[in-house]
C-alpha atoms as a PDB file:
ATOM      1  CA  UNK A   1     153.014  22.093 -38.944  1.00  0.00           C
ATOM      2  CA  UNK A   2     155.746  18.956 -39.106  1.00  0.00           C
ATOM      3  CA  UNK A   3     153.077  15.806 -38.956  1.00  0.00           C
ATOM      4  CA  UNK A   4     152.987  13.899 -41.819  1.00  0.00           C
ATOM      5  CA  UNK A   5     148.888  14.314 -42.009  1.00  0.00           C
ATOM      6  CA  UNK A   6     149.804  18.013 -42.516  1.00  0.00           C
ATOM      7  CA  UNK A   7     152.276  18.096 -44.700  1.00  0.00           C
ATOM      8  CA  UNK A   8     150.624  15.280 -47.094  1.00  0.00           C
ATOM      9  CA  UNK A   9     147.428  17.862 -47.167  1.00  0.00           C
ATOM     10  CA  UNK A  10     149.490  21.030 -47.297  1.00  0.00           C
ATOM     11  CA  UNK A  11     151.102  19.387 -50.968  1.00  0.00           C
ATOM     12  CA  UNK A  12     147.863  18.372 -52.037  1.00  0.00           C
ATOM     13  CA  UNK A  13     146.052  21.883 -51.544  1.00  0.00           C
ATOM     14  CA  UNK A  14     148.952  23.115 -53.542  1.00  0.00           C
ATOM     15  CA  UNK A  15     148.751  20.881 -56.487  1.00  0.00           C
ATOM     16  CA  UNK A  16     144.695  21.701 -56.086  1.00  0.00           C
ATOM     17  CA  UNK A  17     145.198  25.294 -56.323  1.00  0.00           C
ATOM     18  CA  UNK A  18     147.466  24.977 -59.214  1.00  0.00           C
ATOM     19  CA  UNK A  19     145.332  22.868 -61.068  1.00  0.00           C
ATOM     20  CA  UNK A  20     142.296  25.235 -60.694  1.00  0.00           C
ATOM     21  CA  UNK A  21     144.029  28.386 -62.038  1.00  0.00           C
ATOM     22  CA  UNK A  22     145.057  26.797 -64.710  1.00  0.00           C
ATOM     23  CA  UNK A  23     141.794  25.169 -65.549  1.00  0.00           C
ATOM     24  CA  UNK A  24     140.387  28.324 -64.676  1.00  0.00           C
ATOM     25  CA  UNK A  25     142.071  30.239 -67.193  1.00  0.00           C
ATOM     26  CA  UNK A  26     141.676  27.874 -70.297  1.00  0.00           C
ATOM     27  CA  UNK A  27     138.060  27.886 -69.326  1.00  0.00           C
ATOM     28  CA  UNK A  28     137.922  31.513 -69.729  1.00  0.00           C
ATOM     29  CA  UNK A  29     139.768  31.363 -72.335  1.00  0.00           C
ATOM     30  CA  UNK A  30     137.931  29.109 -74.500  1.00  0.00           C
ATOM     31  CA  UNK A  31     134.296  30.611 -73.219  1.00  0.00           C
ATOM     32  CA  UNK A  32     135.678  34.255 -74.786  1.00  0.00           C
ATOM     33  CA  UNK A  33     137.639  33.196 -78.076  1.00  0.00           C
ATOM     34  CA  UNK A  34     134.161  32.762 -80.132  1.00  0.00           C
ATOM     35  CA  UNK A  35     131.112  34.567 -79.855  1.00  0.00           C
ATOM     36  CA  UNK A  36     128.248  34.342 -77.297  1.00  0.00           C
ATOM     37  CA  UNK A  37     125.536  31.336 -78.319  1.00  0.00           C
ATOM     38  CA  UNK A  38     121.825  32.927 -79.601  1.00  0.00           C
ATOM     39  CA  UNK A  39     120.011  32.871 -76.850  1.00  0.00           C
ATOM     40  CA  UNK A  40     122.480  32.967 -74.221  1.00  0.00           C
ATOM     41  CA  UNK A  41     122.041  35.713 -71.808  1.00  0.00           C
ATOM     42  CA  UNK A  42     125.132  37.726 -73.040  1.00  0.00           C
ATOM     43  CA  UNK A  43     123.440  37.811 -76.491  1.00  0.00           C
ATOM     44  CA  UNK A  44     119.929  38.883 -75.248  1.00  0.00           C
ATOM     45  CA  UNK A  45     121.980  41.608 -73.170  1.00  0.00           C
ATOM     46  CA  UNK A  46     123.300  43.104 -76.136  1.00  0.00           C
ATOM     47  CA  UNK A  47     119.842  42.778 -77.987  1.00  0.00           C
ATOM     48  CA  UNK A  48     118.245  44.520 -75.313  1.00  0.00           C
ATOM     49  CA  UNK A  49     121.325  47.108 -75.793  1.00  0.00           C
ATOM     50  CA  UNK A  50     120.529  47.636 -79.239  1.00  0.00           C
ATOM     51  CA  UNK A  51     117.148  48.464 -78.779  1.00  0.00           C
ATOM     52  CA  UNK A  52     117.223  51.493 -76.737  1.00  0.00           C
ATOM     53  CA  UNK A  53     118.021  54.872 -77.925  1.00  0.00           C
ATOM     54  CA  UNK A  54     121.280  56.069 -77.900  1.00  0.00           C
ATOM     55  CA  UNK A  55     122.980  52.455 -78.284  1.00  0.00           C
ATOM     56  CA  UNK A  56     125.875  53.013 -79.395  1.00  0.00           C
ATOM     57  CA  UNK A  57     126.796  55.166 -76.357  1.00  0.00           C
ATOM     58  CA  UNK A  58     125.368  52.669 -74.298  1.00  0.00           C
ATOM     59  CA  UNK A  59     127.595  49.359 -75.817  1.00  0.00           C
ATOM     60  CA  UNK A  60     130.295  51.894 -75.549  1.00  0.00           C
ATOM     61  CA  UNK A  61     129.024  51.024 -71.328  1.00  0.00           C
ATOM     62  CA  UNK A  62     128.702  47.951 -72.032  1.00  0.00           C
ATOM     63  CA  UNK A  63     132.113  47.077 -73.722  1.00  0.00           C
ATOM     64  CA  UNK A  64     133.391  48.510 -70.437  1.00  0.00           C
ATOM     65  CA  UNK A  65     131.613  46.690 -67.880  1.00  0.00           C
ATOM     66  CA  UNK A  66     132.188  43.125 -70.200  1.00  0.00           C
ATOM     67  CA  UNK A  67     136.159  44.030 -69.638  1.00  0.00           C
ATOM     68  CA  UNK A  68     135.618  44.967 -65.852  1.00  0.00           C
ATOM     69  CA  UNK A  69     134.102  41.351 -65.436  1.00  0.00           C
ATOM     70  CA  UNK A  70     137.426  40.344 -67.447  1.00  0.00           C
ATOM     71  CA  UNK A  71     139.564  41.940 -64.871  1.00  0.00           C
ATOM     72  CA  UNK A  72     138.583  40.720 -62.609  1.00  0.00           C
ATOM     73  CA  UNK A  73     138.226  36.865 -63.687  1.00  0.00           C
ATOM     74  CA  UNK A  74     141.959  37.259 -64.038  1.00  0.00           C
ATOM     75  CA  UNK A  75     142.395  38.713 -60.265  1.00  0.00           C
ATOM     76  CA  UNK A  76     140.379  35.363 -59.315  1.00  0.00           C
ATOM     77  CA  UNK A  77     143.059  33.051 -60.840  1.00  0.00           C
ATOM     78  CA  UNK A  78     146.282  35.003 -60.100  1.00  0.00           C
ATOM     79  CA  UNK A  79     145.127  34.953 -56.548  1.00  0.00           C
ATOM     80  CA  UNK A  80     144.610  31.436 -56.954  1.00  0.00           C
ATOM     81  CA  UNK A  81     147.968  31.109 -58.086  1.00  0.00           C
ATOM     82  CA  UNK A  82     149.663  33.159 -55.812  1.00  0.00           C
ATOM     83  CA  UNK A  83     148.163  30.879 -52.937  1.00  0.00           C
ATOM     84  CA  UNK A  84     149.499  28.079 -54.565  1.00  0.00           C
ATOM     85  CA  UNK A  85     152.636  29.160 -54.741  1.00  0.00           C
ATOM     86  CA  UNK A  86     152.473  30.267 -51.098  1.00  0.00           C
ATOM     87  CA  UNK A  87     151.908  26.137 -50.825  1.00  0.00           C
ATOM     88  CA  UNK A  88     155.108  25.246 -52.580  1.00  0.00           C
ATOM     89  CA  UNK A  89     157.191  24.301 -49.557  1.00  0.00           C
ATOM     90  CA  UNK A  90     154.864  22.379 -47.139  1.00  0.00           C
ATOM     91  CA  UNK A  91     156.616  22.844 -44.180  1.00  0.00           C
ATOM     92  CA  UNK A  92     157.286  26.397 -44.828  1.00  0.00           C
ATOM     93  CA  UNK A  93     153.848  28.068 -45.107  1.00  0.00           C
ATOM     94  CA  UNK A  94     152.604  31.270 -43.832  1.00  0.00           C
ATOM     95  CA  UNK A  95     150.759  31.630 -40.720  1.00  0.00           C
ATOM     96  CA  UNK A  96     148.625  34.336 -42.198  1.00  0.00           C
ATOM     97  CA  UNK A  97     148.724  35.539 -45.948  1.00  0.00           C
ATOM     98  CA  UNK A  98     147.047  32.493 -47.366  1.00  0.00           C
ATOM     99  CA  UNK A  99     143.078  34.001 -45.860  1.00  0.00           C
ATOM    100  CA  UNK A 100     144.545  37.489 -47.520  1.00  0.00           C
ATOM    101  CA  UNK A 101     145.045  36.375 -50.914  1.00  0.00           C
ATOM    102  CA  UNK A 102     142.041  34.208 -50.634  1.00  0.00           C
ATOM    103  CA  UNK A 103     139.959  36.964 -49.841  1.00  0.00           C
ATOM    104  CA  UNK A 104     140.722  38.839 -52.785  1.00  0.00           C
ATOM    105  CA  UNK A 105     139.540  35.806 -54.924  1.00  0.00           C
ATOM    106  CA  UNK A 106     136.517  35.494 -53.312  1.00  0.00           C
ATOM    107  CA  UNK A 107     135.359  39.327 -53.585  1.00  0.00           C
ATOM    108  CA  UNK A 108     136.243  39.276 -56.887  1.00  0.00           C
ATOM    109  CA  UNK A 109     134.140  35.969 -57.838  1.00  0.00           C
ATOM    110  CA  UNK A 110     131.217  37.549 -55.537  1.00  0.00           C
ATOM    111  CA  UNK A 111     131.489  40.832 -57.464  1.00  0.00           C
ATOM    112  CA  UNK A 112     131.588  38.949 -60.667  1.00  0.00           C
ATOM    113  CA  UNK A 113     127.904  37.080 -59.417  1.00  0.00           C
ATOM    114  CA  UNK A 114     126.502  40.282 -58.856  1.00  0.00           C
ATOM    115  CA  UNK A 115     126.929  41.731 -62.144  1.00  0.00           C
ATOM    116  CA  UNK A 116     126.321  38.732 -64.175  1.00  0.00           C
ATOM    117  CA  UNK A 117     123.528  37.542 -61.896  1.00  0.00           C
ATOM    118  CA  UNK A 118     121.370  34.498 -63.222  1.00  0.00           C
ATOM    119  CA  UNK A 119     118.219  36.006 -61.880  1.00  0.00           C
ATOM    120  CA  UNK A 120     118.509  39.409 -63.244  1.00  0.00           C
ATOM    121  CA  UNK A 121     116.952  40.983 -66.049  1.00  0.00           C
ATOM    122  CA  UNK A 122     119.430  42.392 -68.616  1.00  0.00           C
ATOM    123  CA  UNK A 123     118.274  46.045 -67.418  1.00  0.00           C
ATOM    124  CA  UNK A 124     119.714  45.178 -63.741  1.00  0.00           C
ATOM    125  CA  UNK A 125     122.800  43.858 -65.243  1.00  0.00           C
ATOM    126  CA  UNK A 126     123.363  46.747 -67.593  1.00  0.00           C
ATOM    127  CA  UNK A 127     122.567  49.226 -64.673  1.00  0.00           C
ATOM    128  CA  UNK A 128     124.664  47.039 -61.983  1.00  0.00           C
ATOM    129  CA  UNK A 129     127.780  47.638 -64.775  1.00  0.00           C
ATOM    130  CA  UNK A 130     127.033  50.823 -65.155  1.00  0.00           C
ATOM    131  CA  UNK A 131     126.926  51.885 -61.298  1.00  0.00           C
ATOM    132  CA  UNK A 132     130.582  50.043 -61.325  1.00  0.00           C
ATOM    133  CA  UNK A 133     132.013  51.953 -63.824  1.00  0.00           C
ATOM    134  CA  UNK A 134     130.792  55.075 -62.199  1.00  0.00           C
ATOM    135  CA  UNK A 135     132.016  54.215 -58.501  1.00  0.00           C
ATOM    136  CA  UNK A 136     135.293  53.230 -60.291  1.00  0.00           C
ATOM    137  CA  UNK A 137     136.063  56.656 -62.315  1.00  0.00           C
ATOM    138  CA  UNK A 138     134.906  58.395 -58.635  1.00  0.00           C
ATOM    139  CA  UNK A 139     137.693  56.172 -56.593  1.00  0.00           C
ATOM    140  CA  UNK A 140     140.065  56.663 -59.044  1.00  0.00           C
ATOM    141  CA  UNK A 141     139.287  60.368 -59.069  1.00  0.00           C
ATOM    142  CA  UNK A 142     139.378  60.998 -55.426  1.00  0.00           C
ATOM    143  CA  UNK A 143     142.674  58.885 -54.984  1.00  0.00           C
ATOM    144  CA  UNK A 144     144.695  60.696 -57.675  1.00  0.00           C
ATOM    145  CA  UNK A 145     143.492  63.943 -56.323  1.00  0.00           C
ATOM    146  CA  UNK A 146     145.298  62.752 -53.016  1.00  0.00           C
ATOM    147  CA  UNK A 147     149.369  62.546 -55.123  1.00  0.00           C
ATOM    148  CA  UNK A 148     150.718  65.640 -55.330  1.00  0.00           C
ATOM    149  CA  UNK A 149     152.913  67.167 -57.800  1.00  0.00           C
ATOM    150  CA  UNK A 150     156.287  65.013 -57.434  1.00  0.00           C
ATOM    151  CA  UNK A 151     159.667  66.470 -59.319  1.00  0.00           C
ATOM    152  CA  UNK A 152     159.137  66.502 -63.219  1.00  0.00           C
ATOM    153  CA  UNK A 153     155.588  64.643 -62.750  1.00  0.00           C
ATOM    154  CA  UNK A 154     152.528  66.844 -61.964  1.00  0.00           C
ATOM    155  CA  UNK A 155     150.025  66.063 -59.964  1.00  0.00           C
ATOM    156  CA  UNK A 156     147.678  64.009 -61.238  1.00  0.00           C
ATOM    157  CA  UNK A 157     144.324  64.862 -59.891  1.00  0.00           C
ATOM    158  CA  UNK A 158     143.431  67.242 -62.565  1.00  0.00           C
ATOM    159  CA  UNK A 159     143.867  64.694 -65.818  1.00  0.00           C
ATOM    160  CA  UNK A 160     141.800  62.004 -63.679  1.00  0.00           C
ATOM    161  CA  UNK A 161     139.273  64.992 -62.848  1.00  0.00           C
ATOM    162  CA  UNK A 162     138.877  65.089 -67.095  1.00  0.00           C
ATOM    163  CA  UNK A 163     138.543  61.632 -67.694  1.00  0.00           C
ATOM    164  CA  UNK A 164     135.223  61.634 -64.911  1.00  0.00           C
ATOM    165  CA  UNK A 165     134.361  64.520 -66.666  1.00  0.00           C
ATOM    166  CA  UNK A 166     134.311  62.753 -69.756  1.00  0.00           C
ATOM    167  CA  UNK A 167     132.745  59.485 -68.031  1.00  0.00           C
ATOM    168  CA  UNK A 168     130.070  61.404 -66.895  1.00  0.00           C
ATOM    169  CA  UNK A 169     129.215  62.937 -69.911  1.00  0.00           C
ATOM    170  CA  UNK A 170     129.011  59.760 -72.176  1.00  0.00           C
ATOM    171  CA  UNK A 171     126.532  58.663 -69.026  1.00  0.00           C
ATOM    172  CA  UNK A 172     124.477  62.074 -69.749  1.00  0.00           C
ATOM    173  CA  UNK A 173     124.376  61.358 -73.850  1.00  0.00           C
ATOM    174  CA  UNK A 174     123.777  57.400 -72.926  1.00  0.00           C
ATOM    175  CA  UNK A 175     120.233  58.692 -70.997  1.00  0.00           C
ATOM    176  CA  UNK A 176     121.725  56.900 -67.780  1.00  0.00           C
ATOM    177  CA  UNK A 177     120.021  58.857 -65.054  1.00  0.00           C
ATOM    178  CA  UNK A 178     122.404  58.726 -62.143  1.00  0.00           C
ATOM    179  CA  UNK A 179     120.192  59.495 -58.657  1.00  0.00           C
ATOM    180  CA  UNK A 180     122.038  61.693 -55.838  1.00  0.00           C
ATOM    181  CA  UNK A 181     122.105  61.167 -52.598  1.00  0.00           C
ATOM    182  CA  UNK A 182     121.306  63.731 -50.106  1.00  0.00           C
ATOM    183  CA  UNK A 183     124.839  64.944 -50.097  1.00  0.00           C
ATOM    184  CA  UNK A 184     124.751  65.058 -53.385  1.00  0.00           C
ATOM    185  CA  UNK A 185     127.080  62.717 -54.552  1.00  0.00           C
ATOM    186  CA  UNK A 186     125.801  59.850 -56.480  1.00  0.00           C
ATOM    187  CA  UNK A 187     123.808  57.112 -55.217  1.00  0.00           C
ATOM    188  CA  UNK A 188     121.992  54.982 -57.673  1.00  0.00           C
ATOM    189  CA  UNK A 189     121.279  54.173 -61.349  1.00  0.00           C
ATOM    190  CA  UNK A 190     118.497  53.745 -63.507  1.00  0.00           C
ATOM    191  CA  UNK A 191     118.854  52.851 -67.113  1.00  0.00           C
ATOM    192  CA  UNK A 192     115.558  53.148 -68.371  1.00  0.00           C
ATOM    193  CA  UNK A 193     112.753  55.669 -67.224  1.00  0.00           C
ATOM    194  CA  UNK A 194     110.851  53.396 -64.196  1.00  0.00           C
ATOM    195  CA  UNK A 195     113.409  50.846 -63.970  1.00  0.00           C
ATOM    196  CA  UNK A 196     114.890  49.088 -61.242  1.00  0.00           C
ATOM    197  CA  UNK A 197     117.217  51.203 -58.727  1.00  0.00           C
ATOM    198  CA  UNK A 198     120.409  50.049 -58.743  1.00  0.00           C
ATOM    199  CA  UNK A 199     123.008  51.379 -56.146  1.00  0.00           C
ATOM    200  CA  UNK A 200     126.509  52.779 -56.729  1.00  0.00           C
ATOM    201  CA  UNK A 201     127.702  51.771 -53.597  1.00  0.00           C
ATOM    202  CA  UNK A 202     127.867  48.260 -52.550  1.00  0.00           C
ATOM    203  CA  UNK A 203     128.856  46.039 -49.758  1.00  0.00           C
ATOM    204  CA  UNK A 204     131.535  43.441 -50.596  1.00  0.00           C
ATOM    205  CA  UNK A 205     130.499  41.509 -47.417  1.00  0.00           C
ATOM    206  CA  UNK A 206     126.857  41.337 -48.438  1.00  0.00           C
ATOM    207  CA  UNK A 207     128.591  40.137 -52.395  1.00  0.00           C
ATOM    208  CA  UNK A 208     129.988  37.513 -50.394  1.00  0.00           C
ATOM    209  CA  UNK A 209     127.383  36.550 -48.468  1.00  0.00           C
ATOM    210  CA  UNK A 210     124.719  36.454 -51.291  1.00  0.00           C
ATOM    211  CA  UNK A 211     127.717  34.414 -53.325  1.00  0.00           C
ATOM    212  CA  UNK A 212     128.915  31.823 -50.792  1.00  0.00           C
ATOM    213  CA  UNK A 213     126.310  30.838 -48.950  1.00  0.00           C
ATOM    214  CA  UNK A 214     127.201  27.336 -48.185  1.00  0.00           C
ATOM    215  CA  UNK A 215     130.618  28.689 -46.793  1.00  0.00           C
ATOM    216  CA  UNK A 216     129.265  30.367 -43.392  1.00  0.00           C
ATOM    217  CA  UNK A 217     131.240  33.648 -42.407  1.00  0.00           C
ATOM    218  CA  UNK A 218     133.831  33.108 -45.259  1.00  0.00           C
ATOM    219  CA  UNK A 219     133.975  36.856 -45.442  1.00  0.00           C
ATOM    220  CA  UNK A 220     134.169  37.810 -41.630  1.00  0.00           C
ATOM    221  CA  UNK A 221     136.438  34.676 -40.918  1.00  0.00           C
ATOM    222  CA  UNK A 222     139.326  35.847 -44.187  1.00  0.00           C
ATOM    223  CA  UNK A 223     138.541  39.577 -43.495  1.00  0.00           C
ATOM    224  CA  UNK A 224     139.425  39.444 -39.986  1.00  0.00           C
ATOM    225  CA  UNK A 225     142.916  38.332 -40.760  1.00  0.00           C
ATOM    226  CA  UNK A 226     143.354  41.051 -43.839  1.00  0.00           C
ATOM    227  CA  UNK A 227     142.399  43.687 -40.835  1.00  0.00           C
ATOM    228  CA  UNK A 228     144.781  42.246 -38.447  1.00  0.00           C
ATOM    229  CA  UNK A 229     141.574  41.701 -36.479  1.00  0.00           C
ATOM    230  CA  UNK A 230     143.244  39.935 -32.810  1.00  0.00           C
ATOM    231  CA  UNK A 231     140.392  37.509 -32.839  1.00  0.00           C
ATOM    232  CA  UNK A 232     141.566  35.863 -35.738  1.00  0.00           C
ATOM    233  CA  UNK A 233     145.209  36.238 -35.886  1.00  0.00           C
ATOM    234  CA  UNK A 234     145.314  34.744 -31.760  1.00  0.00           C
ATOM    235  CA  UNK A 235     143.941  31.349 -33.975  1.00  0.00           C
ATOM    236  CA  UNK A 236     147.966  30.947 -34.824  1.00  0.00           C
ATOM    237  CA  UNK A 237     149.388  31.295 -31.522  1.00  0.00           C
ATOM    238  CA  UNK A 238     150.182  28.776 -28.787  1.00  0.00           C
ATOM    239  CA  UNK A 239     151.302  30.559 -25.609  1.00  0.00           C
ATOM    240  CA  UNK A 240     152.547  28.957 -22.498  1.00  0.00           C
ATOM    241  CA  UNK A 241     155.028  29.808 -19.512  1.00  0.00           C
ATOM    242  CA  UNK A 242     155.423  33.436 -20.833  1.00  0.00           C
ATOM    243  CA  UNK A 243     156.418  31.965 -24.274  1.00  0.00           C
ATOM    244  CA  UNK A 244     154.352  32.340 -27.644  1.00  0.00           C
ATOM    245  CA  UNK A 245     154.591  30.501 -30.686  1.00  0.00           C
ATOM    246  CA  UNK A 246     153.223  31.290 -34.219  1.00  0.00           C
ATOM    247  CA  UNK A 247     152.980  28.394 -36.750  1.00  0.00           C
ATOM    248  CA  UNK A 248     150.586  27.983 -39.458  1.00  0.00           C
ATOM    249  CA  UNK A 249     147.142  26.284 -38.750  1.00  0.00           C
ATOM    250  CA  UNK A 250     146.453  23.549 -41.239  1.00  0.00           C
ATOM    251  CA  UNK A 251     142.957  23.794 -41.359  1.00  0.00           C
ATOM    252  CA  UNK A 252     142.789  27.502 -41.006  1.00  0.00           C
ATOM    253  CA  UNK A 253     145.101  27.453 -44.030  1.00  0.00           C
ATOM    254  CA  UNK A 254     142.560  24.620 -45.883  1.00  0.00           C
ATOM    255  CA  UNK A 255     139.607  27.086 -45.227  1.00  0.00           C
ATOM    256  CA  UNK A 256     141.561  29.411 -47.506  1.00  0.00           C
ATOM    257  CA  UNK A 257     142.003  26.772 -49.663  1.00  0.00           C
ATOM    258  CA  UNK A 258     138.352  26.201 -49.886  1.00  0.00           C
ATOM    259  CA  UNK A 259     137.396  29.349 -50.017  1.00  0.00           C
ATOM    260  CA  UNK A 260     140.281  30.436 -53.025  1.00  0.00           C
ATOM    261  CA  UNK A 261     138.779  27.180 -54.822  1.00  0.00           C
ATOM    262  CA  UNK A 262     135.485  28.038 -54.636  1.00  0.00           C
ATOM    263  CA  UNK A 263     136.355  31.332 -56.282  1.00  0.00           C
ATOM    264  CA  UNK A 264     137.935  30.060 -59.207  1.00  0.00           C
ATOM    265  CA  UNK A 265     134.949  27.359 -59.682  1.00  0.00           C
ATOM    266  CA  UNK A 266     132.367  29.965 -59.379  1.00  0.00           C
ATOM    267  CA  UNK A 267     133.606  32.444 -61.410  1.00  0.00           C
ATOM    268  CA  UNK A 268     134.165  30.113 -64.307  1.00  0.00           C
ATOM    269  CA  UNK A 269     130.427  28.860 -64.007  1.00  0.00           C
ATOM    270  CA  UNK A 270     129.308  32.721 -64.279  1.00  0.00           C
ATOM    271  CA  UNK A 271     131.294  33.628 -67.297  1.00  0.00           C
ATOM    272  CA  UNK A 272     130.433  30.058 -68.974  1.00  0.00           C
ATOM    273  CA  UNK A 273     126.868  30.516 -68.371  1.00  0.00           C
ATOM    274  CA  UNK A 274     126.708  34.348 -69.234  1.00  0.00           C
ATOM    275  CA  UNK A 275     128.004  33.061 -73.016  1.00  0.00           C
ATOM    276  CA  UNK A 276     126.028  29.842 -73.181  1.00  0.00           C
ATOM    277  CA  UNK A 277     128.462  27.302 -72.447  1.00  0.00           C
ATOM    278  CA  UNK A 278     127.524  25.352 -69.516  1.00  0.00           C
ATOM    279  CA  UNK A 279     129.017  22.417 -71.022  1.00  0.00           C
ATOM    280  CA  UNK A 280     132.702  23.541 -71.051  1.00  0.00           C
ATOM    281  CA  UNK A 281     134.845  20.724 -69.941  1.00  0.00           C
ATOM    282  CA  UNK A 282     136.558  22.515 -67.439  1.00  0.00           C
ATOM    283  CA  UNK A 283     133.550  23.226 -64.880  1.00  0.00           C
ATOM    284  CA  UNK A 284     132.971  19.632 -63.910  1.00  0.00           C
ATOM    285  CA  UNK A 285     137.014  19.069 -63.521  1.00  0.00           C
ATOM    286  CA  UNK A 286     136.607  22.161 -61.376  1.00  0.00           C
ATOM    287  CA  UNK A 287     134.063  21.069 -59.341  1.00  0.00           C
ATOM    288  CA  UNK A 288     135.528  17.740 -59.164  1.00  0.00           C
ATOM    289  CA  UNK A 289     138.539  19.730 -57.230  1.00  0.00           C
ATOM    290  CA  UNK A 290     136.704  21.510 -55.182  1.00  0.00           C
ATOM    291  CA  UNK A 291     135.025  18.486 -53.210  1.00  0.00           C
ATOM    292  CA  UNK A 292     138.618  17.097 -53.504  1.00  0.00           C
ATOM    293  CA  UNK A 293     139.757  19.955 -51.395  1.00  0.00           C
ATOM    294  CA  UNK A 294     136.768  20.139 -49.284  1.00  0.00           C
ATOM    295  CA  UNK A 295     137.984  16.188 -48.572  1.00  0.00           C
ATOM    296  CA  UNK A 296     141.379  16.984 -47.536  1.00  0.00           C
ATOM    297  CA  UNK A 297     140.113  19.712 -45.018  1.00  0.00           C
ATOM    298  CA  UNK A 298     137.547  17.114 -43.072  1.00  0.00           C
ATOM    299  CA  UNK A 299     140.089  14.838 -42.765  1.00  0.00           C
ATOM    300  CA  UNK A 300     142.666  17.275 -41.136  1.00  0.00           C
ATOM    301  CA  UNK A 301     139.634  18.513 -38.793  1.00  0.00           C
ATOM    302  CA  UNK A 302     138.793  15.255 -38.341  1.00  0.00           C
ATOM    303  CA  UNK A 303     142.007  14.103 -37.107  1.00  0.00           C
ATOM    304  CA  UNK A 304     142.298  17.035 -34.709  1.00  0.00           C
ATOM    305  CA  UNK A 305     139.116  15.643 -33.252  1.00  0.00           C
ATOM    306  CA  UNK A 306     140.814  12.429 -32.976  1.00  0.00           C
ATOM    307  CA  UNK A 307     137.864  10.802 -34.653  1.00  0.00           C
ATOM    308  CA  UNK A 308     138.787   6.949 -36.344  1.00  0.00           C
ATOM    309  CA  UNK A 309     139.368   6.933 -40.196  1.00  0.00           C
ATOM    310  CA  UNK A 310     136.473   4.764 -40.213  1.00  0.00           C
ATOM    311  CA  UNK A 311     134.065   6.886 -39.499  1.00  0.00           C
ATOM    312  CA  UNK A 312     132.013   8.177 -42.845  1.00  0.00           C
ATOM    313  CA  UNK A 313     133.361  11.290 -43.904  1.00  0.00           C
ATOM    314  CA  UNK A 314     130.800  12.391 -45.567  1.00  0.00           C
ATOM    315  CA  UNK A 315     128.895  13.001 -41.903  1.00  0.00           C
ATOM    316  CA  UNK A 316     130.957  15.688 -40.973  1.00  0.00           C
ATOM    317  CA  UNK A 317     131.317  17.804 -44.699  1.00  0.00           C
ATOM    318  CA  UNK A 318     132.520  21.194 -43.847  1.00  0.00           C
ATOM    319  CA  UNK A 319     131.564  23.274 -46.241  1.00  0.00           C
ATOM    320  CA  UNK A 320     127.405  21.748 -45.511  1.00  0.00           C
ATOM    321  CA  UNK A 321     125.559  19.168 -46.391  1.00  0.00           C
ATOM    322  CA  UNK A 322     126.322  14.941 -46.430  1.00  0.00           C
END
């Protein structure tokens, strides 16, 4: 990756990515430091909350879920970060890491959609939280039960066994009726009697699907590196006369871009939205970056193709659409 094409785009992803974590942050930041507008869908959430029996159990659920979509916010723009820092020397970036570290952006922005989803009532987002929170305490429980007792520290399956325990029996005195499976273990959640089913287990390929939809096989295309899937890492590798080469693919590394931008841009219009503040400055810069990035990847495919500069750009847009 020595041409000047490349290395002009590989400096301007970076500065992008930079840019958008940062904005991405003091969105969040300025979205959480007062409280939810009346009317805006995190308000009539914890209305709704309040009305049922056994509330204060169930904001106790709530509270949880809220930081969970916190977390994970933050994963969005440290990964965003990271990649940009992965950017900082131009002729010096990795052939593969930059779809890994993307792809943890993007399932965490897709994850994010799903709970705070536009078109759900604020039963299916209570429930969606709540079937989180319960597949959460489960992994955690099954992976400490895996560390065995090491020197002076004991094992620490059975305090994470107590803390389910305990998880499950706030669920129990919140009225949360958790549905098993036929193997018993839990399947789905319903938070009020007749309500919507909402499973424990979800797909983070199907997340990202439902989320991206105007990036085609986003997930396949950034999973198959994280697996080491051959298809995807053979993208990287020029071989001739017995010889290979490795280098890093400027446009493969751009769709990361695009994809890691996305993330952050998303996830910012979720949170702003879920607390009433569409308007939030950052948003339009962030969207603003996004087609700035999406630019810099049509012109690097574009000048693979050989195509002349002065053909319209806007004919070929990657990511869909003129």
């Amino acid at each position: 990756m020595s041409s000047d094409p490349s290395i002009a785009a590989m400096r301007r992803m970076h500065q992008l990515c930079t840019e958008q974590a940062d904005d991405l942050r003091a969105t969040m930041e300025r979205t959480q430091a007062t409280a939810a507008s009346p009317g805006a869908p995190a308000s009539r959430d914890h209305a709704r909350i309040l009305s049922w029996t056994r509330s204060a159990d169930r904001q106790n659920l709530w509270s949880r879920a809220a930081i969970n979509g916190l977390h994970m916010a933050v994963a969005v723009a440290d990964h965003v970060r990271a990649l940009s820092l992965l950017l900082t020397d131009p002729a010096d970036v990795p052939i593969y890491t930059h779809a890994t570290v993307a792809r943890a952006a993007v399932e965490s922005a897709a994850m994010i959609a799903h709970l705070l989803d536009a078109a759900a009532s604020s039963e299916v987002r209570f429930a969606r939280g709540v079937a989180l929170l319960i597949a959460d305490s489960d992994a955690a429980r099954r992976a400490a039960d895996q560390v065995p007792a090491m020197g002076p520290m004991p094992a620490p399956g059975p305090a994470w066994a107590d803390a389910h325990q305990k998880f499950l029996d706030l669920l129990d005195r919140a009225k949360v009726n958790v549905v098993n499976g036929r193997d018993g273990k839990p399947k789905g959640v319903n938070v009020e009697p007749g309500g919507v089913h909402q499973s424990i287990s979800v797909k983070a390929s199907e997340l990202v699907r439902s989320a991206f939809t105007d990036l085609p096989a986003v997930y396949a295309m950034l999973s198959g590196v994280t697996h080491g899937m051959p298809w995807r890492l053979s993208d990287s590798v020029d071989i001739a006369d017995r010889q290979a080469r490795w280098n890093a693919d400027p446009v493969d590394v751009g769709g990361s871009v695009i994809a890691a931008l996305a993330a952050a841009q998303r996830t910012a219009e979720v949170h702003a939205w879920y607390r009433g503040q569409d308007d939030d400055p950052g948003l339009g810069r962030m969207r603003q970056r996004y087609r700035a990035g999406d630019d810099v990847l049509k012109r690097l495919a574009l000048g693979r193709r050989g195509t002349p500069h002065g053909v319209p750009l806007t004919a070929f847009r990657i990511t869909g659409g003129a």
